[in-house]
N, C-alpha and C. Protein backbone atom coordinates (compact mmCIF):
# COMPACT_ATOMS: atom_id res chain seq x y z
N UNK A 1 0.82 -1.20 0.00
CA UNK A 1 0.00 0.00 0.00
C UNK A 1 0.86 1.26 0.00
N UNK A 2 1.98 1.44 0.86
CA UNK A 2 2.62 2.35 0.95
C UNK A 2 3.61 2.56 -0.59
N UNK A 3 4.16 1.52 -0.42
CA UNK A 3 4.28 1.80 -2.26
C UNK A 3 3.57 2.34 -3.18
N UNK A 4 2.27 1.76 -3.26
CA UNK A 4 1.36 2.29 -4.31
C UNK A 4 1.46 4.14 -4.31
N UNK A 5 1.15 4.40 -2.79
CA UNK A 5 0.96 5.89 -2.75
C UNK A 5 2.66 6.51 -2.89
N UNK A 6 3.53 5.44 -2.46
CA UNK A 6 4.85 6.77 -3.35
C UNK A 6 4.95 6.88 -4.35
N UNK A 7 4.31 5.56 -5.37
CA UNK A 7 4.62 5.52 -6.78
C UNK A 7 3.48 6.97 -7.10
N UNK A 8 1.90 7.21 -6.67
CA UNK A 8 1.38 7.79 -6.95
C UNK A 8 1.76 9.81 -6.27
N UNK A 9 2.52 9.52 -5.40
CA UNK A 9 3.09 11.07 -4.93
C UNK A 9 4.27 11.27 -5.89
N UNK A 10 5.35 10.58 -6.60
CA UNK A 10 5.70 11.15 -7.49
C UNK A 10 5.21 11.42 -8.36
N UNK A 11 4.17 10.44 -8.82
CA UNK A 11 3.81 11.00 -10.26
C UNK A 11 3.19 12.38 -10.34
N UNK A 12 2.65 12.84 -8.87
CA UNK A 12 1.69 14.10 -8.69
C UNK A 12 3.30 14.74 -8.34
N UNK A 13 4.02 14.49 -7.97
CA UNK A 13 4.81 15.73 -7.85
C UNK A 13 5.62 16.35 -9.30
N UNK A 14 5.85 14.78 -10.32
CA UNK A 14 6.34 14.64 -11.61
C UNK A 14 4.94 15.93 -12.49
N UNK A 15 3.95 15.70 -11.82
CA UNK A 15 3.06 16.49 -13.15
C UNK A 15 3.21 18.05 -12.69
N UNK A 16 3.04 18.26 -11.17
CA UNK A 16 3.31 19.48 -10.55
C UNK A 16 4.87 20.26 -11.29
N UNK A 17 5.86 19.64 -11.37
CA UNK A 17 6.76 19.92 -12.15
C UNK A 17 7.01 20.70 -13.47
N UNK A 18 6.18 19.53 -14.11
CA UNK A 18 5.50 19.56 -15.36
C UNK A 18 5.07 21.09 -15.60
N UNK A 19 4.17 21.45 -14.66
CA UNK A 19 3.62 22.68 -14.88
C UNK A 19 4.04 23.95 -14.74
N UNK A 20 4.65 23.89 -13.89
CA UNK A 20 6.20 24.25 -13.61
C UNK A 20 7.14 25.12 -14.68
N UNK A 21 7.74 24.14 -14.78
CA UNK A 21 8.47 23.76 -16.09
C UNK A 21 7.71 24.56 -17.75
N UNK A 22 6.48 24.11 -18.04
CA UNK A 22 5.59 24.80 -19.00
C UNK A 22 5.60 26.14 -18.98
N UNK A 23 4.98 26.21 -17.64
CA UNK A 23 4.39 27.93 -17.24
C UNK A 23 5.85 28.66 -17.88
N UNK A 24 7.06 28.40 -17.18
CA UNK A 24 8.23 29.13 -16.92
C UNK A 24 8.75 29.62 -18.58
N UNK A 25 8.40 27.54 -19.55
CA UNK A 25 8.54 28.43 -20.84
C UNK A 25 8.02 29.57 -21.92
N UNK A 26 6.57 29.47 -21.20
CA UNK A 26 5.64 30.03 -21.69
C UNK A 26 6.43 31.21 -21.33
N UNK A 27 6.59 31.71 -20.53
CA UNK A 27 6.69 33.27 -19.86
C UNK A 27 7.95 33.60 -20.22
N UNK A 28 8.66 33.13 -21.03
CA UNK A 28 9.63 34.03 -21.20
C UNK A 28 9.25 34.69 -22.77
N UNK A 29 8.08 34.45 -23.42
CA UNK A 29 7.60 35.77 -24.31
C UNK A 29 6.49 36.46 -23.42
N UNK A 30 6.10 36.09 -22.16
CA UNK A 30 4.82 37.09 -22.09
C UNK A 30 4.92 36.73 -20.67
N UNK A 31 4.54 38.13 -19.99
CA UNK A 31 4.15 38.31 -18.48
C UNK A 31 2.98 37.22 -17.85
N UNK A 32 2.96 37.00 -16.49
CA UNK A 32 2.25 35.72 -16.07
C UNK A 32 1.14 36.64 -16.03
N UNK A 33 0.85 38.01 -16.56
CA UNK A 33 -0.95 38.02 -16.37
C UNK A 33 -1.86 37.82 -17.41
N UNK A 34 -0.63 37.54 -18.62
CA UNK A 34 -1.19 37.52 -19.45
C UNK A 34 -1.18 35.92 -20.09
N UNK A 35 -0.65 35.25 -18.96
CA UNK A 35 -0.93 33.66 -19.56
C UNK A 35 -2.29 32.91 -19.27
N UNK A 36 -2.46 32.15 -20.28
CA UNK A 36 -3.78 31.27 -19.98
C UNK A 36 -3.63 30.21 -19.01
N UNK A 37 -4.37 29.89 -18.40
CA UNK A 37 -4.47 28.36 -17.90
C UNK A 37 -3.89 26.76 -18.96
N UNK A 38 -5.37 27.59 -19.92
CA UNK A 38 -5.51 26.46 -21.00
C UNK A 38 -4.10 26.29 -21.63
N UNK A 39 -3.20 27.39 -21.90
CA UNK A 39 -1.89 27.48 -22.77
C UNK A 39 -1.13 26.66 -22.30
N UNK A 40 -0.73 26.70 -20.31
CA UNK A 40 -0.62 25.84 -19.59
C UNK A 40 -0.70 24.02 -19.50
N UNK A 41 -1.75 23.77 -19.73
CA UNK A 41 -2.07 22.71 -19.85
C UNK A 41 -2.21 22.05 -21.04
N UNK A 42 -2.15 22.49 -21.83
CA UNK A 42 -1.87 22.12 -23.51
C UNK A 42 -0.72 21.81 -23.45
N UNK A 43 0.23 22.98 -22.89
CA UNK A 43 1.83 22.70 -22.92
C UNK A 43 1.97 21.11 -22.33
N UNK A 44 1.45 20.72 -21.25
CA UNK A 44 2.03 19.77 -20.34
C UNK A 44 1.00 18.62 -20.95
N UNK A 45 -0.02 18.62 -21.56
CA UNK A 45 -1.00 17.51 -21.94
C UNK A 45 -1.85 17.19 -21.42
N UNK A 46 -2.40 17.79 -20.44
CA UNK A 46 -3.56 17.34 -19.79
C UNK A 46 -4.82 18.15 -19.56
N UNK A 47 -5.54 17.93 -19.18
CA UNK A 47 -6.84 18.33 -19.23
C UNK A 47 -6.83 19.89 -18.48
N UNK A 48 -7.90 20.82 -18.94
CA UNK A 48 -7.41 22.07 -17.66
C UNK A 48 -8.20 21.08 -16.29
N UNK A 49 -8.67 20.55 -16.11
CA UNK A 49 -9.11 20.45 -14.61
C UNK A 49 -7.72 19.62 -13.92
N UNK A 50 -6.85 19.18 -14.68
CA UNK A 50 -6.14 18.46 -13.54
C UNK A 50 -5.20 20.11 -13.41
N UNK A 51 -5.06 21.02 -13.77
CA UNK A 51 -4.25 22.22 -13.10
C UNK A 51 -4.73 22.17 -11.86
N UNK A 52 -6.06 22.14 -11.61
CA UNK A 52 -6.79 22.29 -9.88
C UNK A 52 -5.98 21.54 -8.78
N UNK A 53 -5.91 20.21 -9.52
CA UNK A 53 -4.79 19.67 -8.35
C UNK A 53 -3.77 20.11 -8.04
N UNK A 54 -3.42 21.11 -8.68
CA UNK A 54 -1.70 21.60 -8.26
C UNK A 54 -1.80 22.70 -8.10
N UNK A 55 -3.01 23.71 -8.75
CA UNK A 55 -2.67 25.35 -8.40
C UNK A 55 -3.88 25.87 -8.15
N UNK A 56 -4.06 26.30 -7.07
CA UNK A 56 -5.49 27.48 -7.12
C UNK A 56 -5.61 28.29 -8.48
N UNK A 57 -4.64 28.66 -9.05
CA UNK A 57 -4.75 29.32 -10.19
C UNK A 57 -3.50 29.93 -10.76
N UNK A 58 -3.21 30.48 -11.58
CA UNK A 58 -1.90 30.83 -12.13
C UNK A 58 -1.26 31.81 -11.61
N UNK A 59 -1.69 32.86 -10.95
CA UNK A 59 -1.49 33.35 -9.53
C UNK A 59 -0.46 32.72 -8.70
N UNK A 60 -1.08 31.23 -8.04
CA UNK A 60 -0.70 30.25 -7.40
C UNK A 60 0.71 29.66 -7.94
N UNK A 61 0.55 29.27 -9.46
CA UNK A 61 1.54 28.68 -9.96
C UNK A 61 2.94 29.60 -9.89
N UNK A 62 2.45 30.83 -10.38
CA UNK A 62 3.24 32.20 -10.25
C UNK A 62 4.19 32.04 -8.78
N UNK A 63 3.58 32.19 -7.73
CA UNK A 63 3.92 32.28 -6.68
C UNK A 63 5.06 30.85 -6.41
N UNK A 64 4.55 30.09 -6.73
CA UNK A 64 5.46 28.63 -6.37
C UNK A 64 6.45 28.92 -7.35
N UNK A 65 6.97 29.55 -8.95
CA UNK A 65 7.78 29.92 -9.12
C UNK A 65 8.81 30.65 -8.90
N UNK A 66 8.35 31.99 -7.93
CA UNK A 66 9.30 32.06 -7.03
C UNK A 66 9.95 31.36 -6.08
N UNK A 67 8.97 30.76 -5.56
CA UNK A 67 9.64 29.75 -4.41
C UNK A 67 10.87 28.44 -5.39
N UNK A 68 10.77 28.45 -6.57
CA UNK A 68 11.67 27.76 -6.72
C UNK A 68 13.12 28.32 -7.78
N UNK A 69 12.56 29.50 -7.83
CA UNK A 69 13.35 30.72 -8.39
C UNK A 69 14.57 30.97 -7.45
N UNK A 70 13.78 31.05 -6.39
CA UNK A 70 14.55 31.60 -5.37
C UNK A 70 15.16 30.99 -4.04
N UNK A 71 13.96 30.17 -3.60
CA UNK A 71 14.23 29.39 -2.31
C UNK A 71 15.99 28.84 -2.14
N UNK A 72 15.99 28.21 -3.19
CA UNK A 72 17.55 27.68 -2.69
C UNK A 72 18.61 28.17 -2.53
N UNK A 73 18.32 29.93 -3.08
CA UNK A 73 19.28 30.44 -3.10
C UNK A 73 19.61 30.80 -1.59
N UNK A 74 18.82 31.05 -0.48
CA UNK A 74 18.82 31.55 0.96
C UNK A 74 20.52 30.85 1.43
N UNK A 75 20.55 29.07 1.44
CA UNK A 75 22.03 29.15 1.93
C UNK A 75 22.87 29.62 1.23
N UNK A 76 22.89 29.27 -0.12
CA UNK A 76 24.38 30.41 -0.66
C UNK A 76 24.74 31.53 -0.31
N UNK A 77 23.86 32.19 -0.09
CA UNK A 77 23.82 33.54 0.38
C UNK A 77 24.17 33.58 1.51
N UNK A 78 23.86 33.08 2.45
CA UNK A 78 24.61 33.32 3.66
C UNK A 78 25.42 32.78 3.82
N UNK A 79 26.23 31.77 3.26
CA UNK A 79 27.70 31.41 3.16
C UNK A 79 28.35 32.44 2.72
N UNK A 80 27.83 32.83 1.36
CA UNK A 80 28.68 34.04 0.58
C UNK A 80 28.87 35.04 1.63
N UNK A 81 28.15 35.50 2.04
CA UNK A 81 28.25 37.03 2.98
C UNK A 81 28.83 36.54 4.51
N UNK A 82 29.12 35.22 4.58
CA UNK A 82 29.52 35.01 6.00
C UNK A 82 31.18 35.07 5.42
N UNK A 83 31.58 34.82 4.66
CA UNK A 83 32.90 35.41 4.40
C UNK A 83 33.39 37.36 4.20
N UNK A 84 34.64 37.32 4.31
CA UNK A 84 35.36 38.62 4.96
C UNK A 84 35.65 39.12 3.88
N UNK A 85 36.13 40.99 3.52
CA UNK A 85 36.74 41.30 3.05
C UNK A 85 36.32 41.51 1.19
N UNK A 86 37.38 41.24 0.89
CA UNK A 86 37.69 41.16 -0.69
C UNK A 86 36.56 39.82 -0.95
N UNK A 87 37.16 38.95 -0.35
CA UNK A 87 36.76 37.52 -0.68
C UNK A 87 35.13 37.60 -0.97
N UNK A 88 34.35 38.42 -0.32
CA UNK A 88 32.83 38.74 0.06
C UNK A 88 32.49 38.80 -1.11
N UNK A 89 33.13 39.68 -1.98
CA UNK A 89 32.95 40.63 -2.61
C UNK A 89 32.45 39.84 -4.07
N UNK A 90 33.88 39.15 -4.11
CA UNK A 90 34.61 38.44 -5.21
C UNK A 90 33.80 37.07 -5.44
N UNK A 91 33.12 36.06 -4.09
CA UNK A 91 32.21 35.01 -4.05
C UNK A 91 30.83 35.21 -4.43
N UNK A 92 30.60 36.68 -4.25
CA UNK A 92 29.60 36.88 -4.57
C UNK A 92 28.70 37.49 -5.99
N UNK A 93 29.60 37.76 -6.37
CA UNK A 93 29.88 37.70 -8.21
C UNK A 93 29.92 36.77 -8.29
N UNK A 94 30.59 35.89 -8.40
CA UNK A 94 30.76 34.59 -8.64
C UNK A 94 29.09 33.66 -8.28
N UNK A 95 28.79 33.85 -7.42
CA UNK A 95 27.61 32.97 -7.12
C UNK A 95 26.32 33.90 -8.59
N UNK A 96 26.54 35.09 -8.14
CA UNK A 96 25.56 35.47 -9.29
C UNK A 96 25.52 35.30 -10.68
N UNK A 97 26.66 35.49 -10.68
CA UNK A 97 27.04 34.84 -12.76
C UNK A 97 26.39 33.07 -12.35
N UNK A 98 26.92 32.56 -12.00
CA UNK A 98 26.65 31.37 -12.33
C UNK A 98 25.42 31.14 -11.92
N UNK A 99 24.50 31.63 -11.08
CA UNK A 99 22.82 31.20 -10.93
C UNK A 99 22.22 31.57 -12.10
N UNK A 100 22.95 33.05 -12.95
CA UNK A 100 22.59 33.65 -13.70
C UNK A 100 22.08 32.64 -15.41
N UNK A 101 23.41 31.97 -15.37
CA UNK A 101 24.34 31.12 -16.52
C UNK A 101 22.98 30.45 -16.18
N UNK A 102 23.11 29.17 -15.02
CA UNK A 102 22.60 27.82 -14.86
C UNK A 102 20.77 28.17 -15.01
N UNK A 103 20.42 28.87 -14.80
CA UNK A 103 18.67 29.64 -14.32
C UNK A 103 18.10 30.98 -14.97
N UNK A 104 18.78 31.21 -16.31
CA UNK A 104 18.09 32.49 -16.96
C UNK A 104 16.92 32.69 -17.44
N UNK A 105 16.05 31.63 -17.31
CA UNK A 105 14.59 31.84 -17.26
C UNK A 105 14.21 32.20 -15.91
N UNK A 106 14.29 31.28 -15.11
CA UNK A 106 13.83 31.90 -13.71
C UNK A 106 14.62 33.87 -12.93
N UNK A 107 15.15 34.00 -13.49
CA UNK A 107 16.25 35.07 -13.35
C UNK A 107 15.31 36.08 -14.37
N UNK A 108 15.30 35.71 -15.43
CA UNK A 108 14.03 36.68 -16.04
C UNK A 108 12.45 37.05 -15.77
N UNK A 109 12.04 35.81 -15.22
CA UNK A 109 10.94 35.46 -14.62
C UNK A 109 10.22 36.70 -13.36
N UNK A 110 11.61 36.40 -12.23
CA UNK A 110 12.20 37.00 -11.14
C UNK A 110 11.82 38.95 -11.89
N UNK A 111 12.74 39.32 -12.93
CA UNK A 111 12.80 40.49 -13.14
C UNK A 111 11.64 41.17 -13.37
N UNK A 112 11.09 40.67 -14.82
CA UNK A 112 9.92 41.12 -14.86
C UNK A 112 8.57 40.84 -14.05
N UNK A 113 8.28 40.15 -13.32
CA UNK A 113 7.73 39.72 -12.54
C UNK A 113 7.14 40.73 -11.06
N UNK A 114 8.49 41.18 -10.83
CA UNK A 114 8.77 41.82 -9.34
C UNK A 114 8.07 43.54 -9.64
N UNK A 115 7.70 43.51 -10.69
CA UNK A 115 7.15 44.90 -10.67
C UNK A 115 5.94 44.56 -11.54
N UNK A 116 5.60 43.31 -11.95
CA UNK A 116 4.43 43.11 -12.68
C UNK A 116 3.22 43.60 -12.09
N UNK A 117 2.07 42.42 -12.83
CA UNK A 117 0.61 43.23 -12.66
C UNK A 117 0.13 41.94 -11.50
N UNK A 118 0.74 40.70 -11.20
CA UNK A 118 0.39 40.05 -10.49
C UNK A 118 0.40 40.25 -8.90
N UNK A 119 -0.50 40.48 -8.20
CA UNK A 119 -0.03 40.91 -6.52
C UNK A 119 0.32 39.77 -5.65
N UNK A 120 -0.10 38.81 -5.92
CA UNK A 120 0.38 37.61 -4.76
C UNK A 120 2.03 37.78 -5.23
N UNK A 121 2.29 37.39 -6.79
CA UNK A 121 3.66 37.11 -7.33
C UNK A 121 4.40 38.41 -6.40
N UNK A 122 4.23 39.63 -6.53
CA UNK A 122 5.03 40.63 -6.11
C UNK A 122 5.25 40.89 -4.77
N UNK A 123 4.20 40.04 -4.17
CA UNK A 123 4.13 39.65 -2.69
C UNK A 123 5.63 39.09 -2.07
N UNK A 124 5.27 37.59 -3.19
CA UNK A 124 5.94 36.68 -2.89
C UNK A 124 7.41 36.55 -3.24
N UNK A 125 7.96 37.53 -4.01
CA UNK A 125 9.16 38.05 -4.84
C UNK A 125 9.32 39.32 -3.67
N UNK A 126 8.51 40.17 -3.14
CA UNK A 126 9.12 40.81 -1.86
C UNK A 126 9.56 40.31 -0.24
N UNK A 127 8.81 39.36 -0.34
CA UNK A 127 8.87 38.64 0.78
C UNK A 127 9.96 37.50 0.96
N UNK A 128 10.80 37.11 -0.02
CA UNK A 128 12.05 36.72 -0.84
C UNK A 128 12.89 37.22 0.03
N UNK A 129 12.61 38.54 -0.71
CA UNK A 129 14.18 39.22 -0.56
C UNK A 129 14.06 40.02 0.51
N UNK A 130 12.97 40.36 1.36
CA UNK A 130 12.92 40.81 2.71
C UNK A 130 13.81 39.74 3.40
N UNK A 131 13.30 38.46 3.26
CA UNK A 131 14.24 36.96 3.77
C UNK A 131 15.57 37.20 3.59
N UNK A 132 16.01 37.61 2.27
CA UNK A 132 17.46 37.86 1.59
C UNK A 132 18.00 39.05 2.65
N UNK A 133 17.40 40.19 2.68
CA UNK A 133 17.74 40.87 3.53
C UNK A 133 18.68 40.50 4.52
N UNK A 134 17.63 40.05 5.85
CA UNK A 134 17.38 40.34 7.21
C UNK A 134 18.17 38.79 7.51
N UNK A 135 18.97 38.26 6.54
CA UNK A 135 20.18 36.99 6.72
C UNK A 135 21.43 37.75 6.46
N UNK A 136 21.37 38.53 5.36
CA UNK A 136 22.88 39.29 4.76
C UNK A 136 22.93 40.55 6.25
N UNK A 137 21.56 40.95 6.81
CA UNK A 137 22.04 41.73 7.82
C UNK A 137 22.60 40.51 9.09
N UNK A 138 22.06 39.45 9.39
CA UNK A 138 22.61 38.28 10.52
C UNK A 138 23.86 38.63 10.42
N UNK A 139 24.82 38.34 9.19
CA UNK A 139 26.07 37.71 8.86
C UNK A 139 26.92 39.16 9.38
N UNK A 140 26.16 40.38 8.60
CA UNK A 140 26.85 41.67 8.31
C UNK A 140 26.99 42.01 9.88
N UNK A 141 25.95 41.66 10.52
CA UNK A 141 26.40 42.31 12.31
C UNK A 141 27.34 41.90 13.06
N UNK A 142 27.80 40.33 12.30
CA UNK A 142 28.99 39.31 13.16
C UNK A 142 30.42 40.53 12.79
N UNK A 143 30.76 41.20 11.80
CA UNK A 143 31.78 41.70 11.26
C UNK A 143 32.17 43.06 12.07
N UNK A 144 33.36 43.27 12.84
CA UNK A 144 33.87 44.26 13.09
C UNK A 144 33.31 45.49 13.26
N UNK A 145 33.41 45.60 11.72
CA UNK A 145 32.84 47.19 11.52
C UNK A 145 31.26 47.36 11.59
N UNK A 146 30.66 46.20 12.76
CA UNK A 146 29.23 46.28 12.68
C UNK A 146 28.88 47.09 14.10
N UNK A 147 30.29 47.58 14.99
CA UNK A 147 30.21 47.94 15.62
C UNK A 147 29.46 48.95 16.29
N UNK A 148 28.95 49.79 16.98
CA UNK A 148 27.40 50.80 16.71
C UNK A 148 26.73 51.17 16.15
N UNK A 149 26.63 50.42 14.95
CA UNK A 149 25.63 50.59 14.29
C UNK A 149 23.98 49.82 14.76
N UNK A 150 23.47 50.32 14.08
CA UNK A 150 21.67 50.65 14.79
C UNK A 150 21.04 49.40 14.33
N UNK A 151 20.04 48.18 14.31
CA UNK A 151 19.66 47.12 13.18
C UNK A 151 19.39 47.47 12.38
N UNK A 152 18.70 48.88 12.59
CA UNK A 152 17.80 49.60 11.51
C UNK A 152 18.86 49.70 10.33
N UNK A 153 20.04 50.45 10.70
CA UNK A 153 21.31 51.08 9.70
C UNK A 153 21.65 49.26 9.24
N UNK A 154 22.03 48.43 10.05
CA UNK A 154 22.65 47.36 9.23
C UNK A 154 21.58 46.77 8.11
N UNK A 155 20.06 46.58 8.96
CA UNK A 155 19.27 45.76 7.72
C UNK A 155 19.17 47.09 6.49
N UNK A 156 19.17 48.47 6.71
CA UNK A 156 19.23 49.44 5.40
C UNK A 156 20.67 48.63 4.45
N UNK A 157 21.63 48.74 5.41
CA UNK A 157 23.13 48.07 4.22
C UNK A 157 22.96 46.70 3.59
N UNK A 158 22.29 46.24 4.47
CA UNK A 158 21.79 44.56 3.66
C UNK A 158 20.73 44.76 2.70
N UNK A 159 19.89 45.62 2.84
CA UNK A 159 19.09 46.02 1.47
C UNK A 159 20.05 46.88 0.45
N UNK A 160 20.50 47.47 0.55
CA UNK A 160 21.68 48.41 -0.46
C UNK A 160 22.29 46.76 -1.30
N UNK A 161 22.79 45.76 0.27
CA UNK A 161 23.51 44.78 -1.23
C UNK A 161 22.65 43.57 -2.07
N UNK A 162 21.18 43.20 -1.18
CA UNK A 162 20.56 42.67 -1.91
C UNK A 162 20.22 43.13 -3.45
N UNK A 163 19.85 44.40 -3.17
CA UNK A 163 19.38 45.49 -4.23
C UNK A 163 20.76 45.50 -5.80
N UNK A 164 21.82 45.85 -5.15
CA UNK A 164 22.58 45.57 -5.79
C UNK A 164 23.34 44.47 -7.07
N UNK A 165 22.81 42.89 -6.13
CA UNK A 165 23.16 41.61 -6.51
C UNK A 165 21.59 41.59 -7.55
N UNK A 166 20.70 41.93 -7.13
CA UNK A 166 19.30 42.26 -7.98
C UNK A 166 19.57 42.59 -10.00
N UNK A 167 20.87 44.19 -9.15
CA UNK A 167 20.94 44.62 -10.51
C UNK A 167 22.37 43.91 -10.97
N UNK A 168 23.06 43.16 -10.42
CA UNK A 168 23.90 42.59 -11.05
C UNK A 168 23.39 41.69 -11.96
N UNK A 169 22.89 40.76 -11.24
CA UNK A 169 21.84 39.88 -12.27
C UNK A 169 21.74 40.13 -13.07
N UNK A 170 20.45 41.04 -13.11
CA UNK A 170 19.94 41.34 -14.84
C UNK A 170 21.34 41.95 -15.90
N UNK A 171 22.39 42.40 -15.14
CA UNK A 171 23.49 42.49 -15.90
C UNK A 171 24.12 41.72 -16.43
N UNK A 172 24.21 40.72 -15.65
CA UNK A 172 24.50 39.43 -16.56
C UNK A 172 23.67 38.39 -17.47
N UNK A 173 22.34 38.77 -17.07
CA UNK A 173 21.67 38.20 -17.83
C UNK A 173 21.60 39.04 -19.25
N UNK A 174 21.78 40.18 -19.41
CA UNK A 174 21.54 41.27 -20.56
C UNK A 174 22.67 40.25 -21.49
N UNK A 175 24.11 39.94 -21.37
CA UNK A 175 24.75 39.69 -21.72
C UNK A 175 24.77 38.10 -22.50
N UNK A 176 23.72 37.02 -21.72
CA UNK A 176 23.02 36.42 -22.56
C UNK A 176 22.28 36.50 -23.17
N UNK A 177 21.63 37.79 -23.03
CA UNK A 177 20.17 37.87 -24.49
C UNK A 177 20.98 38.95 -25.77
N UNK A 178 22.24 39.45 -25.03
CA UNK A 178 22.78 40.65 -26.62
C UNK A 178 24.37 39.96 -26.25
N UNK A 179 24.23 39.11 -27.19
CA UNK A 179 26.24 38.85 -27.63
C UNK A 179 26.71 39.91 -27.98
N UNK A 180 27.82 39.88 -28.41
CA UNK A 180 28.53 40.97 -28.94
C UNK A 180 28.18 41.26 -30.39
N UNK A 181 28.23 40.23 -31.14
CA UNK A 181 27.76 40.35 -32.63
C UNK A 181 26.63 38.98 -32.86
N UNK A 182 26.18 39.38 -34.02
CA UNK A 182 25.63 39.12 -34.83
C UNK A 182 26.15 37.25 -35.19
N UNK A 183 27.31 37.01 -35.46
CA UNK A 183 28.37 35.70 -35.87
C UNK A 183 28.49 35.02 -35.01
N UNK A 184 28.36 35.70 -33.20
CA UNK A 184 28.52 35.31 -31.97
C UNK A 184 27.59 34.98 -31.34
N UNK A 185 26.51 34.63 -31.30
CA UNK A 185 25.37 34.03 -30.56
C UNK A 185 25.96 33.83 -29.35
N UNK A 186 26.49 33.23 -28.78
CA UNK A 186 27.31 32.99 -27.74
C UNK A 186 27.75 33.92 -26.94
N UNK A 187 27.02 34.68 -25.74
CA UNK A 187 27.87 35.54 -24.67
C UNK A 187 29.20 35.51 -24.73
N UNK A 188 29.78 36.91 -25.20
CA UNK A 188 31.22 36.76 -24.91
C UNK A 188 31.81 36.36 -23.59
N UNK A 189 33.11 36.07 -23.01
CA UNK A 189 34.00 35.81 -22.01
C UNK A 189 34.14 37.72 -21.77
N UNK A 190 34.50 38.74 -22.41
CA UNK A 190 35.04 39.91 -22.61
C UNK A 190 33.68 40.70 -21.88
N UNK A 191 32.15 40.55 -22.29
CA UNK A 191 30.96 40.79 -21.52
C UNK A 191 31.08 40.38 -21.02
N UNK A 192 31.11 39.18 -19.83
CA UNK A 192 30.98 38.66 -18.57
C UNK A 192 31.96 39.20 -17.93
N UNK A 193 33.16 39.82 -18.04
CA UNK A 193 34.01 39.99 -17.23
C UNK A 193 33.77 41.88 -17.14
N UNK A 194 33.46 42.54 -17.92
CA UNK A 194 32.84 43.33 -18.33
C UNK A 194 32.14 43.66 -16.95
N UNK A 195 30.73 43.00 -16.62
CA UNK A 195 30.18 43.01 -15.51
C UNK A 195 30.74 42.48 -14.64
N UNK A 196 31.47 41.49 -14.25
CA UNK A 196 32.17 41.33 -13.10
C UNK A 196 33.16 42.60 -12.23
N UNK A 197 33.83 42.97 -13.57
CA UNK A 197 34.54 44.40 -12.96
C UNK A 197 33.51 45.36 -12.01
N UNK A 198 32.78 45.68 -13.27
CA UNK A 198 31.69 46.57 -12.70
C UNK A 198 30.54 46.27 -11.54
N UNK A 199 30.80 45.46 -11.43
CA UNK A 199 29.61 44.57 -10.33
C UNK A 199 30.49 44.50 -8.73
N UNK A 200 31.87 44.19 -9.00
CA UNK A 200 33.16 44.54 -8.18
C UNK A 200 33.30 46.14 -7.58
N UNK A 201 32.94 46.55 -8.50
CA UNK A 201 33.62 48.18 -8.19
C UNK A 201 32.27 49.09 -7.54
N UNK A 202 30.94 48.71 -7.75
CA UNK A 202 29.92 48.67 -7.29
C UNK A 202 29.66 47.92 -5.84
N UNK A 203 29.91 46.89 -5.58
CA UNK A 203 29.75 46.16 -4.37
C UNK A 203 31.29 47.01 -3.40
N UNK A 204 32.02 47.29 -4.28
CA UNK A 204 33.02 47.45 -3.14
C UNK A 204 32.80 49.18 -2.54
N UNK A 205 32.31 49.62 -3.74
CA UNK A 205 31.73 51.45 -3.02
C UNK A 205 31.17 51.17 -1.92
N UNK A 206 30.15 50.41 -1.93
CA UNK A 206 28.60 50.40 -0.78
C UNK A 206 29.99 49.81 0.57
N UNK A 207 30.81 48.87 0.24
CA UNK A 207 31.88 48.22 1.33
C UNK A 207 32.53 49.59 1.61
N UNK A 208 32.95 50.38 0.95
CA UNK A 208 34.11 51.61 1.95
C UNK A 208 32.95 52.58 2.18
N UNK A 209 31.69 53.00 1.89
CA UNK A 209 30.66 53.70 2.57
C UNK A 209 30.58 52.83 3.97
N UNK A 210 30.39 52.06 3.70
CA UNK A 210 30.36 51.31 5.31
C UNK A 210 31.01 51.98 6.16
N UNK A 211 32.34 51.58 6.24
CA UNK A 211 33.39 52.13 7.49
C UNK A 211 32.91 53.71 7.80
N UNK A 212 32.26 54.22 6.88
CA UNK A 212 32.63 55.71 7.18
C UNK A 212 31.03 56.49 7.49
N UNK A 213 30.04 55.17 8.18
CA UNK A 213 28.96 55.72 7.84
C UNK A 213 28.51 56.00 9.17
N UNK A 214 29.60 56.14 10.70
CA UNK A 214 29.18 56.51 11.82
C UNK A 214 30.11 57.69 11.80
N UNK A 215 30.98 57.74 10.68
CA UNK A 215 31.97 59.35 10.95
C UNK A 215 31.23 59.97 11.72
């Protein structure tokens, strides 16, 4: 018996996927308010009533795409920022190019999304990175120079670098949707490093405003 129902909870988690997966391709020509159900379920093959089993509505589906947009990113992130210095700086570029590389649908998804017409989605894409926040402030208070400063002032600096890693992103993502030429389909090495500099020299301003922000 217990078999039967794991064989039957994957397959519901395999179709939940499924939809998943559809929605996400669908949306990278068109905003989630403007997707159908039916478009949905055509994509994946099944009837619109089996969507009910998996989503109150596309709203719903919306929302669980963040959660898988984003959710996993919470430990990287606080590994990244629990390191010192340069190194902070430098891991954390690094983690963003490559979520960027491995997840540029969900990373686009994420962008346009967060200011869309959907309110649960923008909910649930603020309520993210409020999370993102108020961890990069945990890590940021263990550090030295967290010394009298206010929670209020540290969780403001942990929003300055969430905000930041936000617009790094779409910087690197720009760089997969415009190669350099025309012959090059292929993101240059010369663009990616391009934004790394600049994503460096950006993260490290908001780092020497720090020290100097109880002058």
């Amino acid at each position: 018996m217990s078999h039967t129902l794991g064989i039957r909870q994957a397959q519901k988690q395999k179709t939940r996927q499924a939809f998943l997966d559809a929605a996400l391709a669908l949306l990278e020509e068109q905003s989630l308010s403007s997707l159908g159900l039916r478009e949905v379920t055509r994509a994946v093959g099944v009837a619109p009533t089996a969507f009910y089993r998996h989503f109150r509505s596309t709203a719903d589906l919306g929302v669980a795409l963040v959660d898988e947009a984003l959710g996993s990113l919470h430990p990287m992130v606080r590994t990244t920022v629990a390191t010192a210095g340069a190194e902070r700086i430098t891991r954390a570029v690094q983690l963003i190019a490559g979520h960027v590389a491995a997840h540029p649908a969900h990373v686009r998804f994420i962008a346009r999304e967060r200011h869309g017409g959907v309110q649960p989605v923008r909910e649930a894409i603020r309520a993210q990175l409020a999370r993102f926040a108020v961890e990069v402030k945990t890590e940021l208070a263990k550090d030295p120079e967290a010394e009298g400063w206010s929670d209020e002032d540290l969780l403001m600096l942990a929003h300055l670098y969430v905000d930041q890693m936000l617009i790094t992103a779409s910087l690197f993502l720009e760089t997969l949707e415009s190669p350099d030429s025309p012959e090059s389909p292929e993101p240059s090495e010369a663009a990616r490093q391009r934004v790394v500099q600049v994503a460096t020299r950006q993260l490290r301003l908001i780092s020497l405003g720090r020290q100097h922000w109880l002058d």
